[in-house]
N, C-alpha and C. Protein backbone atom coordinates (compact mmCIF):
# COMPACT_ATOMS: atom_id res chain seq x y z
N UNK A 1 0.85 -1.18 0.00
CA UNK A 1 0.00 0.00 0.00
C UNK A 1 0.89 1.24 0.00
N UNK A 2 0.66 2.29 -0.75
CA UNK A 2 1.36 3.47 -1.08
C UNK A 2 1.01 4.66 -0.28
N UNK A 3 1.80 5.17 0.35
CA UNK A 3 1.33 6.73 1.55
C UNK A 3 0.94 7.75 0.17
N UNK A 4 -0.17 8.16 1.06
CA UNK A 4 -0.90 9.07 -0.09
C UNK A 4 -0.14 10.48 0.62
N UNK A 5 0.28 11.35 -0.02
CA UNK A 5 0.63 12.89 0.23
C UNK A 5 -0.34 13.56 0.62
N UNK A 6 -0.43 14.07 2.02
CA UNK A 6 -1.11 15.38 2.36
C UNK A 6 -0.37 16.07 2.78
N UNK A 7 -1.47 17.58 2.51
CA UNK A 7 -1.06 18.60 2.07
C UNK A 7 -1.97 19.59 3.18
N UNK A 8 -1.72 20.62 3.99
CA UNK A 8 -2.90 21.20 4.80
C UNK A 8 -3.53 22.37 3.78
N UNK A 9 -4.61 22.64 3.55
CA UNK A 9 -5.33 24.23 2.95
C UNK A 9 -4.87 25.02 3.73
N UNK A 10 -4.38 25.87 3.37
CA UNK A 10 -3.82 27.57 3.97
C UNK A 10 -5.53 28.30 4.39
N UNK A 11 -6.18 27.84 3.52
CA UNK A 11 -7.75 28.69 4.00
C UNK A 11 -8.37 28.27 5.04
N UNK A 12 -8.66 26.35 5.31
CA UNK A 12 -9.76 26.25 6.42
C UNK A 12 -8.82 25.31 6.85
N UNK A 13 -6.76 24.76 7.10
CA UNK A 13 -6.30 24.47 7.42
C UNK A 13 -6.58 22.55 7.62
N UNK A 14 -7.47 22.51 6.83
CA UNK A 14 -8.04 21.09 6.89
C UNK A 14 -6.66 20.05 6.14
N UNK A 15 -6.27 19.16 6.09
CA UNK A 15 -4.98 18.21 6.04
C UNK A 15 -6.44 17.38 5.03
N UNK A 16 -5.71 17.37 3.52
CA UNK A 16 -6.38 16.78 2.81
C UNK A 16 -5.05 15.88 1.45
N UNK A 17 -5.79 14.82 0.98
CA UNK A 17 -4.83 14.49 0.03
C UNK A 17 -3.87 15.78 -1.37
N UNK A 18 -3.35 15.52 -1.23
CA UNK A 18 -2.46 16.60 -2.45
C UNK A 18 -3.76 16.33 -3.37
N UNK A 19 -3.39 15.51 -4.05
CA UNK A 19 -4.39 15.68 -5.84
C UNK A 19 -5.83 16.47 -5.72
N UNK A 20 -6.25 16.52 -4.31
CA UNK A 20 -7.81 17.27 -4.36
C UNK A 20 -7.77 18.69 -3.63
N UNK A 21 -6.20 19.13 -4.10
CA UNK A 21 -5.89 20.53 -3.47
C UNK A 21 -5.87 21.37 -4.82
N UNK A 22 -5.76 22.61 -4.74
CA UNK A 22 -4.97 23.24 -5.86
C UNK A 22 -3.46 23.65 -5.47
N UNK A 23 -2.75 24.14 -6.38
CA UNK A 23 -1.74 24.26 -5.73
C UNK A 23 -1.57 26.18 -6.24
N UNK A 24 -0.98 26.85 -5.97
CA UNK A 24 -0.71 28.43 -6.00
C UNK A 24 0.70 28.70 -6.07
N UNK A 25 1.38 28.85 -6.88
CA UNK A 25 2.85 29.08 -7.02
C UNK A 25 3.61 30.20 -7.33
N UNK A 26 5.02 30.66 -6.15
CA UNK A 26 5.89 31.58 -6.63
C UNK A 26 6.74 31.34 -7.22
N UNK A 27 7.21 31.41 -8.52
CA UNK A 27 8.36 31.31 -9.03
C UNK A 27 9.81 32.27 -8.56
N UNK A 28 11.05 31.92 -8.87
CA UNK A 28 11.99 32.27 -8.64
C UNK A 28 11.74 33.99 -9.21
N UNK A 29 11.63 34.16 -10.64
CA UNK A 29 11.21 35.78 -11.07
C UNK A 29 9.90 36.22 -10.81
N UNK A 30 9.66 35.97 -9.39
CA UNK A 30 8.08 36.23 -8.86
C UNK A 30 7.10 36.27 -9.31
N UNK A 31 7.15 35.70 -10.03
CA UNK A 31 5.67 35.43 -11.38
C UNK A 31 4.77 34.10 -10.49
N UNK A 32 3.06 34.78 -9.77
CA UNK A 32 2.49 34.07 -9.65
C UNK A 32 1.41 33.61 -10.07
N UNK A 33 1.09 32.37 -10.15
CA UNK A 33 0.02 31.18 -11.34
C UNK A 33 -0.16 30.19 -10.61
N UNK A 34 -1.48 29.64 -11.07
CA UNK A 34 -1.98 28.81 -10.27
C UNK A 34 -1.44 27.37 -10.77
N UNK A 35 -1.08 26.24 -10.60
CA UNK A 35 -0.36 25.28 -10.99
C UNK A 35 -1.23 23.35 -11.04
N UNK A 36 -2.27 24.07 -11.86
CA UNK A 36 -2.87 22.15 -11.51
C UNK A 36 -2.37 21.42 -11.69
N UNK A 37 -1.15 20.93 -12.51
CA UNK A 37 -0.46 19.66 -12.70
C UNK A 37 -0.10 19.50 -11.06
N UNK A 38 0.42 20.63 -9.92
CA UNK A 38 1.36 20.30 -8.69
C UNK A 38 2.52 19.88 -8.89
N UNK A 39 3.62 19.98 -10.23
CA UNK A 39 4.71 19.77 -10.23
C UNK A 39 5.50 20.69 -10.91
N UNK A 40 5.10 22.23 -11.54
CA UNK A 40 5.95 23.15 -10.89
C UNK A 40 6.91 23.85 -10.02
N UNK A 41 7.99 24.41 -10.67
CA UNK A 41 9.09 24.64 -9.78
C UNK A 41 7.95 26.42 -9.21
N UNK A 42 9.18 25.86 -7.84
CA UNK A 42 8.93 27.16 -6.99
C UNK A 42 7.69 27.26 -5.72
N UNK A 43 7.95 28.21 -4.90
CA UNK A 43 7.42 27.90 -3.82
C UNK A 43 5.68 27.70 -3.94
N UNK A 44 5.00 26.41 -3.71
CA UNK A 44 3.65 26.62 -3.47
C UNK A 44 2.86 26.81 -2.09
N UNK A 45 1.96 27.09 -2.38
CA UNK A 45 0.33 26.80 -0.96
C UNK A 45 -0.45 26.30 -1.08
N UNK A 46 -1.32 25.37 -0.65
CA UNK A 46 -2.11 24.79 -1.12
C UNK A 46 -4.09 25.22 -1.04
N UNK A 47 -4.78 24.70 -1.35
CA UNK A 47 -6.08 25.22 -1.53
C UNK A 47 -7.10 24.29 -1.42
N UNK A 48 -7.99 24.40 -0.65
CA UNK A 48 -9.13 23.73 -0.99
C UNK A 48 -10.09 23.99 -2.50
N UNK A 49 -10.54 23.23 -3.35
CA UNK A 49 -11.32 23.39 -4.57
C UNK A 49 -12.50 24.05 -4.14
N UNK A 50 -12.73 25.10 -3.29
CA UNK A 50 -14.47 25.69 -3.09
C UNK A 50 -14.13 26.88 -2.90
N UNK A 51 -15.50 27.21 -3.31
CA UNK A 51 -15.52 28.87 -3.03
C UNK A 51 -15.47 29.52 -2.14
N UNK A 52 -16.08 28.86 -0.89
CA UNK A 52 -15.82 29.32 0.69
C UNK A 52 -14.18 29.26 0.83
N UNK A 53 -13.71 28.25 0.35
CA UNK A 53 -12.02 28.58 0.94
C UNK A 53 -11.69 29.77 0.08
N UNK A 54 -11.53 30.11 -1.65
CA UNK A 54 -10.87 31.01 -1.99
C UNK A 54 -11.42 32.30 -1.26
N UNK A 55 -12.62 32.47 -1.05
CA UNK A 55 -13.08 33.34 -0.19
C UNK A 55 -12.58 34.13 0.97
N UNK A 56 -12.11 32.94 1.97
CA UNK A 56 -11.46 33.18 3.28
C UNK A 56 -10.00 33.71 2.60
N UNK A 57 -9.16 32.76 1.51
CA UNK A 57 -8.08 33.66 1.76
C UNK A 57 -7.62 35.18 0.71
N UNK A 58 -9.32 35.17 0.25
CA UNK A 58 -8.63 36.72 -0.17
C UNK A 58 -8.93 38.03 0.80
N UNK A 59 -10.04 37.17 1.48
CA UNK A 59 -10.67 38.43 2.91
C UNK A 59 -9.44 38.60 4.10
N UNK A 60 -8.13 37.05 4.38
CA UNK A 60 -7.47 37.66 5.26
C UNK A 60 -6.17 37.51 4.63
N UNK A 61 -6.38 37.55 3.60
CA UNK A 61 -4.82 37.94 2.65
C UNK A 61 -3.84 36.94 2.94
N UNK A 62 -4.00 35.29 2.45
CA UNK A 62 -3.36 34.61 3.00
C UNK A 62 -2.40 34.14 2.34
N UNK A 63 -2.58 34.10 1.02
CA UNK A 63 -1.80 33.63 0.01
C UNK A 63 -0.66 34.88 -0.03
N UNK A 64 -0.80 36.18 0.56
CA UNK A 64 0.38 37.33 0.31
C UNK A 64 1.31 36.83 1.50
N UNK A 65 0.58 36.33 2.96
CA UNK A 65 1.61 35.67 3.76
C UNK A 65 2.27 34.77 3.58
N UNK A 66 1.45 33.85 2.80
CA UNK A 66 2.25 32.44 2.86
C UNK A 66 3.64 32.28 1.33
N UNK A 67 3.46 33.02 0.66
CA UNK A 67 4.25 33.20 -0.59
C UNK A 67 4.98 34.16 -1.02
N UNK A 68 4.76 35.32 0.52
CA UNK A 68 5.51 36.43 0.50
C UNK A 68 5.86 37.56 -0.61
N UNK A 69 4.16 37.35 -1.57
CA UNK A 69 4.31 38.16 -2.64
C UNK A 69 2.52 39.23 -2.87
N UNK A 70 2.46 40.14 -3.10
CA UNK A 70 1.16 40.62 -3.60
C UNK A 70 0.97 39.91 -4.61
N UNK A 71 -0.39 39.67 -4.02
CA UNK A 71 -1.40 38.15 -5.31
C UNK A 71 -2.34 39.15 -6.04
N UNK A 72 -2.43 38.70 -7.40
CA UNK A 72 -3.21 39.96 -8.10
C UNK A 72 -4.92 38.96 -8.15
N UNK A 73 -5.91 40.23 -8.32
CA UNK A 73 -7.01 39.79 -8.24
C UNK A 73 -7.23 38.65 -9.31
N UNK A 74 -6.59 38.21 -10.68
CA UNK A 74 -6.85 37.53 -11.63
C UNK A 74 -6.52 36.38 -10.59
N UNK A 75 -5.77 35.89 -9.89
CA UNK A 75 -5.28 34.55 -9.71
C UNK A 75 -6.82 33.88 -8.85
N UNK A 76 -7.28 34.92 -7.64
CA UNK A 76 -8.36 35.20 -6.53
C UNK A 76 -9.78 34.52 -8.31
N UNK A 77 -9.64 35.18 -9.34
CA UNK A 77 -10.85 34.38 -9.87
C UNK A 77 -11.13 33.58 -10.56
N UNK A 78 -9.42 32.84 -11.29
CA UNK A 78 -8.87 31.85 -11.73
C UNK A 78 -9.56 30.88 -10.69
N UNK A 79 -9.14 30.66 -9.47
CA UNK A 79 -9.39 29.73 -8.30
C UNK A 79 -10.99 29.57 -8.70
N UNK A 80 -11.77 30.42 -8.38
CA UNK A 80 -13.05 30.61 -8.04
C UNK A 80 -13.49 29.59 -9.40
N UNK A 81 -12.88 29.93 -10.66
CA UNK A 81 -13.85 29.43 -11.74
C UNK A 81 -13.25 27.70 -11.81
N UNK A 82 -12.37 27.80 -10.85
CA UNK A 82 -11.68 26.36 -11.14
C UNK A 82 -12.39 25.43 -9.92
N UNK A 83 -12.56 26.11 -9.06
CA UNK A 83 -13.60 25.77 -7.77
C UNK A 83 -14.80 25.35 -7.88
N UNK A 84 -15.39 26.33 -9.00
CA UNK A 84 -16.77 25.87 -9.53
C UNK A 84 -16.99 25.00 -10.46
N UNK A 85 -15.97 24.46 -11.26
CA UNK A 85 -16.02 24.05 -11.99
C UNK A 85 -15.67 22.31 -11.54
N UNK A 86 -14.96 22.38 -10.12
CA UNK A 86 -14.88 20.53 -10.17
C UNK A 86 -16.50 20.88 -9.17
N UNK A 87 -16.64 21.70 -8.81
CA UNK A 87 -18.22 21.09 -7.99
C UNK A 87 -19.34 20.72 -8.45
């Protein structure tokens, strides 16, 4: 039997398998994009797929803590349509 990878959500801190996260990535020339494959270089965070989580972390700015970069509003509705879209 194979250990499955978890990963905690930065939004509702819940410890869930990697593959049913999103992942949010800083690159080295601070260019940030959202990363569904999860095997992008550079620092990620992870995400719950719902709208209540992208929610929480654009109201307490979590993704600017955890990646140490200003997140532009496109990435905040990238999530959202990608959120709605596995529900």
């Amino acid at each position: 039997m194979r250990k499955i990878p978890m990963r905690r959500c930065i939004a509702t801190g819940e410890q869930l398998p990697k593959k049913e996260l999103i992942r949010v990535v800083k690159n080295k020339e601070g260019e940030v994009f959202v990363d569904t494959t999860g095997k992008k270089n550079g620092r990620g965070a992870y995400i719950k797929p719902s709208v209540e989580a992208v929610a929480i972390a654009k109201k307490k700015n979590i993704f600017k803590r955890a990646l140490d970069i200003e997140i532009p509003e496109s990435i905040y509705e990238e999530l959202e349509e990608y959120a709605k879209s596995r529900s």
